[in-house]
Protein backbone atom coordinates (compact mmCIF):
# COMPACT_ATOMS: atom_id res chain seq x y z
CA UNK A 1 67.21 224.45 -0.31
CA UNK A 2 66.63 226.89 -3.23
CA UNK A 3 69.09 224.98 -5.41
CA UNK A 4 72.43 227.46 -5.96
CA UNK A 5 74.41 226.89 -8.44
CA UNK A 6 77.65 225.49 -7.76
CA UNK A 7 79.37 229.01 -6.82
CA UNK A 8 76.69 229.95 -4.40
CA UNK A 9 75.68 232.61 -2.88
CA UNK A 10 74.01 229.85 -0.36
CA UNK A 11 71.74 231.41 2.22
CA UNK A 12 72.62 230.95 6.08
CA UNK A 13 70.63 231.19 8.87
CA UNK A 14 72.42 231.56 12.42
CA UNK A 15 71.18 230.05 15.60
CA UNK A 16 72.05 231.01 18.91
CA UNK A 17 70.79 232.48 22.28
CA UNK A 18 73.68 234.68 22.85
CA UNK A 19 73.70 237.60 20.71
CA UNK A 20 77.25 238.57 21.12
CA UNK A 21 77.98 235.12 19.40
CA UNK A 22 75.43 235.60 16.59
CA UNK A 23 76.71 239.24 15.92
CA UNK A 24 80.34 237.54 15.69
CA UNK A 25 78.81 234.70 12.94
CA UNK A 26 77.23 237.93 10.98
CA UNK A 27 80.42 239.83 10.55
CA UNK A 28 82.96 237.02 9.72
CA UNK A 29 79.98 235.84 7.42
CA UNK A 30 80.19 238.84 5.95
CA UNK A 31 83.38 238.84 4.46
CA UNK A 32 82.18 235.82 2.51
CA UNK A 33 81.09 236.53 -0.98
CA UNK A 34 79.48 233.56 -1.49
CA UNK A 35 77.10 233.61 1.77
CA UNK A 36 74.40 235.35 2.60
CA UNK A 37 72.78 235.52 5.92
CA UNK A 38 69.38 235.46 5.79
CA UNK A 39 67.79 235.09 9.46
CA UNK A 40 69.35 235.35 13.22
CA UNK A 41 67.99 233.08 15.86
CA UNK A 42 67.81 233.69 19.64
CA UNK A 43 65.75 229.99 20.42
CA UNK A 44 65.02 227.40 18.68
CA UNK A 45 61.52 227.61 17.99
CA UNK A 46 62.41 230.68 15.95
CA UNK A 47 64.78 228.37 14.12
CA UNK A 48 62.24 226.08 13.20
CA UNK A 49 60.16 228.46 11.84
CA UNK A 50 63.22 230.16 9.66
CA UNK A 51 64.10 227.53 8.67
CA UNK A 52 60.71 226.32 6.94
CA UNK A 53 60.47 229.62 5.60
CA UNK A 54 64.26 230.56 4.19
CA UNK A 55 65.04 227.00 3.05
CA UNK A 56 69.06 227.72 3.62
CA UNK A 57 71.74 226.00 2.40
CA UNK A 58 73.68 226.53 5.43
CA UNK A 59 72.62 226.33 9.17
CA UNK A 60 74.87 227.84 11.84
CA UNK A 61 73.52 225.92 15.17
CA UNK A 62 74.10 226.41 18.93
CA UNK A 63 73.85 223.56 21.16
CA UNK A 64 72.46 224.38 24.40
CA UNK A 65 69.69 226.46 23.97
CA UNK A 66 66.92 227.42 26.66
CA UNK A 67 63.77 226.23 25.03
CA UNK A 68 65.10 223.30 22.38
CA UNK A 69 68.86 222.35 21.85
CA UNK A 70 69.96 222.60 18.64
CA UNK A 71 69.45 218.36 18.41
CA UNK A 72 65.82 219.06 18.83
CA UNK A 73 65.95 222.00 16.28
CA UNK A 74 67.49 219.48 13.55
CA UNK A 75 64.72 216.98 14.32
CA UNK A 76 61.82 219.30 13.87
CA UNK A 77 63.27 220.11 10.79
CA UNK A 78 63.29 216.80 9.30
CA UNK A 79 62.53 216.49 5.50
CA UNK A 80 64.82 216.79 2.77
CA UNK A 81 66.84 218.13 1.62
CA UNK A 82 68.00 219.76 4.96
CA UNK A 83 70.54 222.00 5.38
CA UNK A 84 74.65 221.74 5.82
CA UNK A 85 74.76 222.31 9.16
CA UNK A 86 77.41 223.77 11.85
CA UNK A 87 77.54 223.19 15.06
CA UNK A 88 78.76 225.88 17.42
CA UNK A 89 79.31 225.76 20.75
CA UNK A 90 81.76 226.30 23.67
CA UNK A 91 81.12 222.09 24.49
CA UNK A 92 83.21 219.49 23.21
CA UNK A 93 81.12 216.56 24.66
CA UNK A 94 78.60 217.16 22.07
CA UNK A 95 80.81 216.53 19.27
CA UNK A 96 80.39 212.45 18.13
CA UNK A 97 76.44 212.96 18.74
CA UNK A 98 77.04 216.11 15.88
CA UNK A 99 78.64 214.09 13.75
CA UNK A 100 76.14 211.65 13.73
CA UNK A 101 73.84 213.88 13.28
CA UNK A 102 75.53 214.65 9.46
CA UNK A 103 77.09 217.67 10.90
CA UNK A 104 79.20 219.07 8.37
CA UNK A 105 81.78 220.69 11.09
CA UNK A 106 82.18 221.35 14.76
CA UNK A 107 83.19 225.31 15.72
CA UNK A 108 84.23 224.62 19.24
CA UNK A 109 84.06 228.68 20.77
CA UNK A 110 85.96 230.58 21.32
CA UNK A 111 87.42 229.95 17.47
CA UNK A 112 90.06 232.53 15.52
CA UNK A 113 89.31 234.00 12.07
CA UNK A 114 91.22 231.47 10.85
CA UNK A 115 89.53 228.18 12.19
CA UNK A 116 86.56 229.91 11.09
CA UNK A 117 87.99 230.19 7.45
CA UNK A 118 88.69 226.05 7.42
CA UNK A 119 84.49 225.68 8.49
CA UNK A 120 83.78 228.15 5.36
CA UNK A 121 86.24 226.82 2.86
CA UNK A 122 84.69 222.82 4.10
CA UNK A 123 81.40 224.05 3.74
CA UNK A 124 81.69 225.21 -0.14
CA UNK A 125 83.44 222.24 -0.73
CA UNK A 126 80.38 220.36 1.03
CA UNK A 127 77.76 222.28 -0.99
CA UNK A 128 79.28 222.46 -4.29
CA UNK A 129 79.11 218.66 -3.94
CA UNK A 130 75.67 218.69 -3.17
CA UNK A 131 75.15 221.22 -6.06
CA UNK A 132 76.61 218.58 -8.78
CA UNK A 133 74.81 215.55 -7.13
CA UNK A 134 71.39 217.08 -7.31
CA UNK A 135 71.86 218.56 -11.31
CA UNK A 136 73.38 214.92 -11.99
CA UNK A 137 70.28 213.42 -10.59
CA UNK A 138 68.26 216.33 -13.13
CA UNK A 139 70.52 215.50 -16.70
CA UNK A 140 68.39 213.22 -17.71
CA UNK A 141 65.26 215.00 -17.78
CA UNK A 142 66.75 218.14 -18.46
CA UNK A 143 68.62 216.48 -21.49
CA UNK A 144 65.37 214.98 -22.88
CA UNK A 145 63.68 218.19 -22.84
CA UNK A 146 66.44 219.62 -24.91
CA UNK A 147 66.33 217.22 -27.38
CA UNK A 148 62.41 217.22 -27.55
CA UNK A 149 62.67 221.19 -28.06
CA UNK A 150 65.54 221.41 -30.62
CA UNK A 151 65.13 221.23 -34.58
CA UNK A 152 67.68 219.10 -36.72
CA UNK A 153 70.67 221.52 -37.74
CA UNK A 154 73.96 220.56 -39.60
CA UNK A 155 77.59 221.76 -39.69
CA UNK A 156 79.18 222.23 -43.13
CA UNK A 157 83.02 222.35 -42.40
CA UNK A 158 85.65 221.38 -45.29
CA UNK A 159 88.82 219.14 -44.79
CA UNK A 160 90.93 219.66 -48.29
CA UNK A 161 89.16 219.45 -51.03
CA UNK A 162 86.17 217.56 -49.47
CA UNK A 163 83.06 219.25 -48.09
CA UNK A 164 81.27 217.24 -44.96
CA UNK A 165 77.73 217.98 -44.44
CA UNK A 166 77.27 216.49 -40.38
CA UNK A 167 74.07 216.85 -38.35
CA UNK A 168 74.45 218.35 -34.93
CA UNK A 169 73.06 215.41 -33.06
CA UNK A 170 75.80 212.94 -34.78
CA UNK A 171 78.51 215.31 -33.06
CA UNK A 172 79.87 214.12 -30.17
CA UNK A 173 82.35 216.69 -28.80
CA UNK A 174 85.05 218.96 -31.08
CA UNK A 175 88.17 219.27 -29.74
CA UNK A 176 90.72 221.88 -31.13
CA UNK A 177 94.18 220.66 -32.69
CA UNK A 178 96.56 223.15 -33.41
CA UNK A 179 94.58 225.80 -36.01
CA UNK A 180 92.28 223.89 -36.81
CA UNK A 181 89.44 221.08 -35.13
CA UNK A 182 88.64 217.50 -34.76
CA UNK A 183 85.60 216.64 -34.66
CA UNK A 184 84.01 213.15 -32.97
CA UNK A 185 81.10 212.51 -34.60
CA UNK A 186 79.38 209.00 -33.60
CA UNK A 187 79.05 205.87 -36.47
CA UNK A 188 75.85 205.88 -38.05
CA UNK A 189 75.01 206.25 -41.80
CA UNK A 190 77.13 204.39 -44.35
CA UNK A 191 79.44 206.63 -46.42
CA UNK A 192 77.16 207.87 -49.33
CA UNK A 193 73.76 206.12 -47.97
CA UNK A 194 72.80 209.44 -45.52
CA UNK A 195 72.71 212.94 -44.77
CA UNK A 196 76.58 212.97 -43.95
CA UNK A 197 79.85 212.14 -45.57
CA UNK A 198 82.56 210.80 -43.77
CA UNK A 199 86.42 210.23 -43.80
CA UNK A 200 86.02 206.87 -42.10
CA UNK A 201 85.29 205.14 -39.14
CA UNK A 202 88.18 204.16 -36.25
CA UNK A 203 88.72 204.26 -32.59
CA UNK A 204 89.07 208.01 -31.47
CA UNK A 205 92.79 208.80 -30.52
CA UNK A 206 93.40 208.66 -26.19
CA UNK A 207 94.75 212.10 -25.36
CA UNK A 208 96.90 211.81 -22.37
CA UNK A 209 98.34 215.08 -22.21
CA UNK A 210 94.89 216.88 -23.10
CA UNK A 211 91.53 217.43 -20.97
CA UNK A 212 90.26 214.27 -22.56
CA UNK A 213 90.52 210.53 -23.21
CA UNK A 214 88.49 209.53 -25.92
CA UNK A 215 86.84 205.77 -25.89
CA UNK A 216 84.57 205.77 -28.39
CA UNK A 217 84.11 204.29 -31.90
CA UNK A 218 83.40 206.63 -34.07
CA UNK A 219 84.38 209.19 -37.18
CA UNK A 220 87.19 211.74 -36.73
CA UNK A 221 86.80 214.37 -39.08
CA UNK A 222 89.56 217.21 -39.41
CA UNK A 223 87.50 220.64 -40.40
CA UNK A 224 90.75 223.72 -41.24
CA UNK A 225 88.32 226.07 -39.29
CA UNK A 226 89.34 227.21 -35.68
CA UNK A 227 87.04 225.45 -32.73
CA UNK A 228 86.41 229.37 -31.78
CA UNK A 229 84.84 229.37 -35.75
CA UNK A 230 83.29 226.38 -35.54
CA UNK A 231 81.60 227.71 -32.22
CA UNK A 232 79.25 230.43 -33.57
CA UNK A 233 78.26 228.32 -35.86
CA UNK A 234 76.90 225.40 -33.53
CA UNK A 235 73.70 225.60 -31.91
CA UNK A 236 74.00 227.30 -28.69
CA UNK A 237 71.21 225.14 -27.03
CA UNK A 238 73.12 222.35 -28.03
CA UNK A 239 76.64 222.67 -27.71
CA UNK A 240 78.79 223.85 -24.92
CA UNK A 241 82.43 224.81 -24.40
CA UNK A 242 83.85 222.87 -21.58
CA UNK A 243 87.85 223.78 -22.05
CA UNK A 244 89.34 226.42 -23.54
CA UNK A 245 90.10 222.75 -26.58
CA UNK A 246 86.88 221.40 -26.19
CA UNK A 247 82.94 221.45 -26.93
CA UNK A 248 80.72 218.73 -26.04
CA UNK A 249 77.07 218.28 -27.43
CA UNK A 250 75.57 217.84 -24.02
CA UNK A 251 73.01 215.43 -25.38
CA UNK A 252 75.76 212.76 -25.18
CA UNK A 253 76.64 213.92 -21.48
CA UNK A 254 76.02 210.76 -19.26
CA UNK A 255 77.59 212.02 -16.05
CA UNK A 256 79.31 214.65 -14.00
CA UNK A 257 81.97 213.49 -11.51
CA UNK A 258 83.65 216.17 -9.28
CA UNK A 259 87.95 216.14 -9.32
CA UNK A 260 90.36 216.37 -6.65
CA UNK A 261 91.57 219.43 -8.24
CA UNK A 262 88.30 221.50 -7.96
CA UNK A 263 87.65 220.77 -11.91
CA UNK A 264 84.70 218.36 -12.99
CA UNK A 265 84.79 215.85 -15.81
CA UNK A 266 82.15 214.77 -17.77
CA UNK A 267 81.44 210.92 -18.91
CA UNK A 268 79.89 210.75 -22.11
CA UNK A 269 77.65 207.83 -23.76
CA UNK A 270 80.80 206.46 -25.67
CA UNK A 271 83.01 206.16 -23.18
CA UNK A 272 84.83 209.59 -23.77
CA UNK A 273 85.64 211.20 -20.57
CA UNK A 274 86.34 215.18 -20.79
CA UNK A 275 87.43 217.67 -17.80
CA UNK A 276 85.64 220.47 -17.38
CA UNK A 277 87.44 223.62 -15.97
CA UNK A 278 86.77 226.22 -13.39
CA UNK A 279 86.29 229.07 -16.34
CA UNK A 280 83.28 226.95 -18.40
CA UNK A 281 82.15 225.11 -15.16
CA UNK A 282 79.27 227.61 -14.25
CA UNK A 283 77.86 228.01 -18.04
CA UNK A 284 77.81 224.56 -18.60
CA UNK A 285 75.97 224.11 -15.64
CA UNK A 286 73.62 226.91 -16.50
CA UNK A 287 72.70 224.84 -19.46
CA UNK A 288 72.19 221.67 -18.23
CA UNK A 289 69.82 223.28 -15.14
């Protein structure tokens, strides 16, 4: 695996002795944006040997091949982390052995266009989930590193006649409310004892009807800037927009869970949880690689 991001393109190889059925795989595969096919196989020695040296995402596998089935192929391969792989074949007897081999689907030939759309649209589903597991298993590192790397910065923002001075690492995540922004910034200094002045300290509001639900103790401080203003002044490295009403220091990211609805939310170290939406999900994810 070359580790994608979550939105591909993931690399396929295709595996089978016939070539009328591997010049069928290449031209529906084709249509897909998102894959790219990067070796044909007529045995499954050659397999092997593609395999080890494409590292796909994606394996497209015939059964009953003449040298080495394609159950022998996925043994040689071994090692982790292996590829999502297909089974195609015109056998249905081989199907519970597939599936506990991990097979991600079963093409059973001959298969319509449209069977062959359900295997693609399971597979991204399949990888994409494999994509967030593996950076989840990186954010800690990856969020240490940025933290080692990054000098202390402040935001100067004014609510009334009062002028906060906050440092970026004691924001939490900004969300926007009507013109202007709330920011969650995390209980630390006493009011007049630090670098930061505060309006007080409370339980952050739970937003219901928002792309958040806020946990945390904390200080909630109302700047009459835009978040969109607020934005190009933040550190880049630091911050990230996650909805078109939030940004979330990533340094208090915890976790990454995966939605029903496609979306990801994000856990964060107080207990906030925010969702993360298709438009911001690939630059966020950018910046946490």
């Amino acid at each position: 695996m070359t580790g994608p991001m979550p939105a591909g393109p993931w690399r396929v190889v295709v595996v089978d002795d016939e070539p009328p059925a591997r010049h069928t795989l290449r031209l529906l595969l084709e249509r897909e944006r998102d894959f790219t096919l990067v070796a044909e196989c007529g045995h499954g020695q050659e397999a092997v040997a593609a395999v080890a040296r494409e590292h796909p995402d994606v394996l497209f596998l015939d059964v009953r091949m003449p040298d080495m089935n394609g159950f022998d192929v996925l043994r040689q391969i071994g090692g982790e982390p292996a590829p999502a792989v297909v089974f195609v074949t015109a056998y249905d007897q081989y199907a519970p052995q597939a599936f506990e081999q991990h097979a991600v689907e079963y093409l059973l030939k001959p298969f319509s266009d449209e069977r062959f759309g359900d295997v693609v649209e399971h597979l991204r589903r399949r990888l994409r989930e494999r994509s967030y597991a593996a950076l989840a298993a990186r954010l800690p590192v990856a969020l240490a590193a940025t933290a080692a790397r990054q000098e202390p910065r402040r935001l100067i923002v004014r609510d009334g006649a009062r002028t906060h001075v906050i440092p970026h690492d004691e924001i939490v995540w900004i969300e926007a409310e009507d013109y202007y922004a709330r920011i969650h910034a995390r209980a630390s200094t006493p009011l007049g004892a630090g670098p930061s002045t505060s309006l007080g300290t409370g339980p952050s509001t739970s937003l219901g009807t928002g792309p958040s639900t806020s946990l945390g103790t904390g200080r909630r401080i109302l700047a009459r800037e835009s978040l969109r203003t607020l934005e190009k002044t933040l550190d880049p490295a630091v911050f990230a927009r996650v909805h078109r009403s939030a940004i979330v220091n990533i340094r208090w990211i915890k976790a990454i869970e995966p939605l029903a609805s496609g979306d990801q939310r994000l856990i964060l170290n107080d207990g906030t949880t925010l969702r993360v939406s298709r438009t911001h999900r690939a630059a966020l994810m950018r910046r946490l690689e």
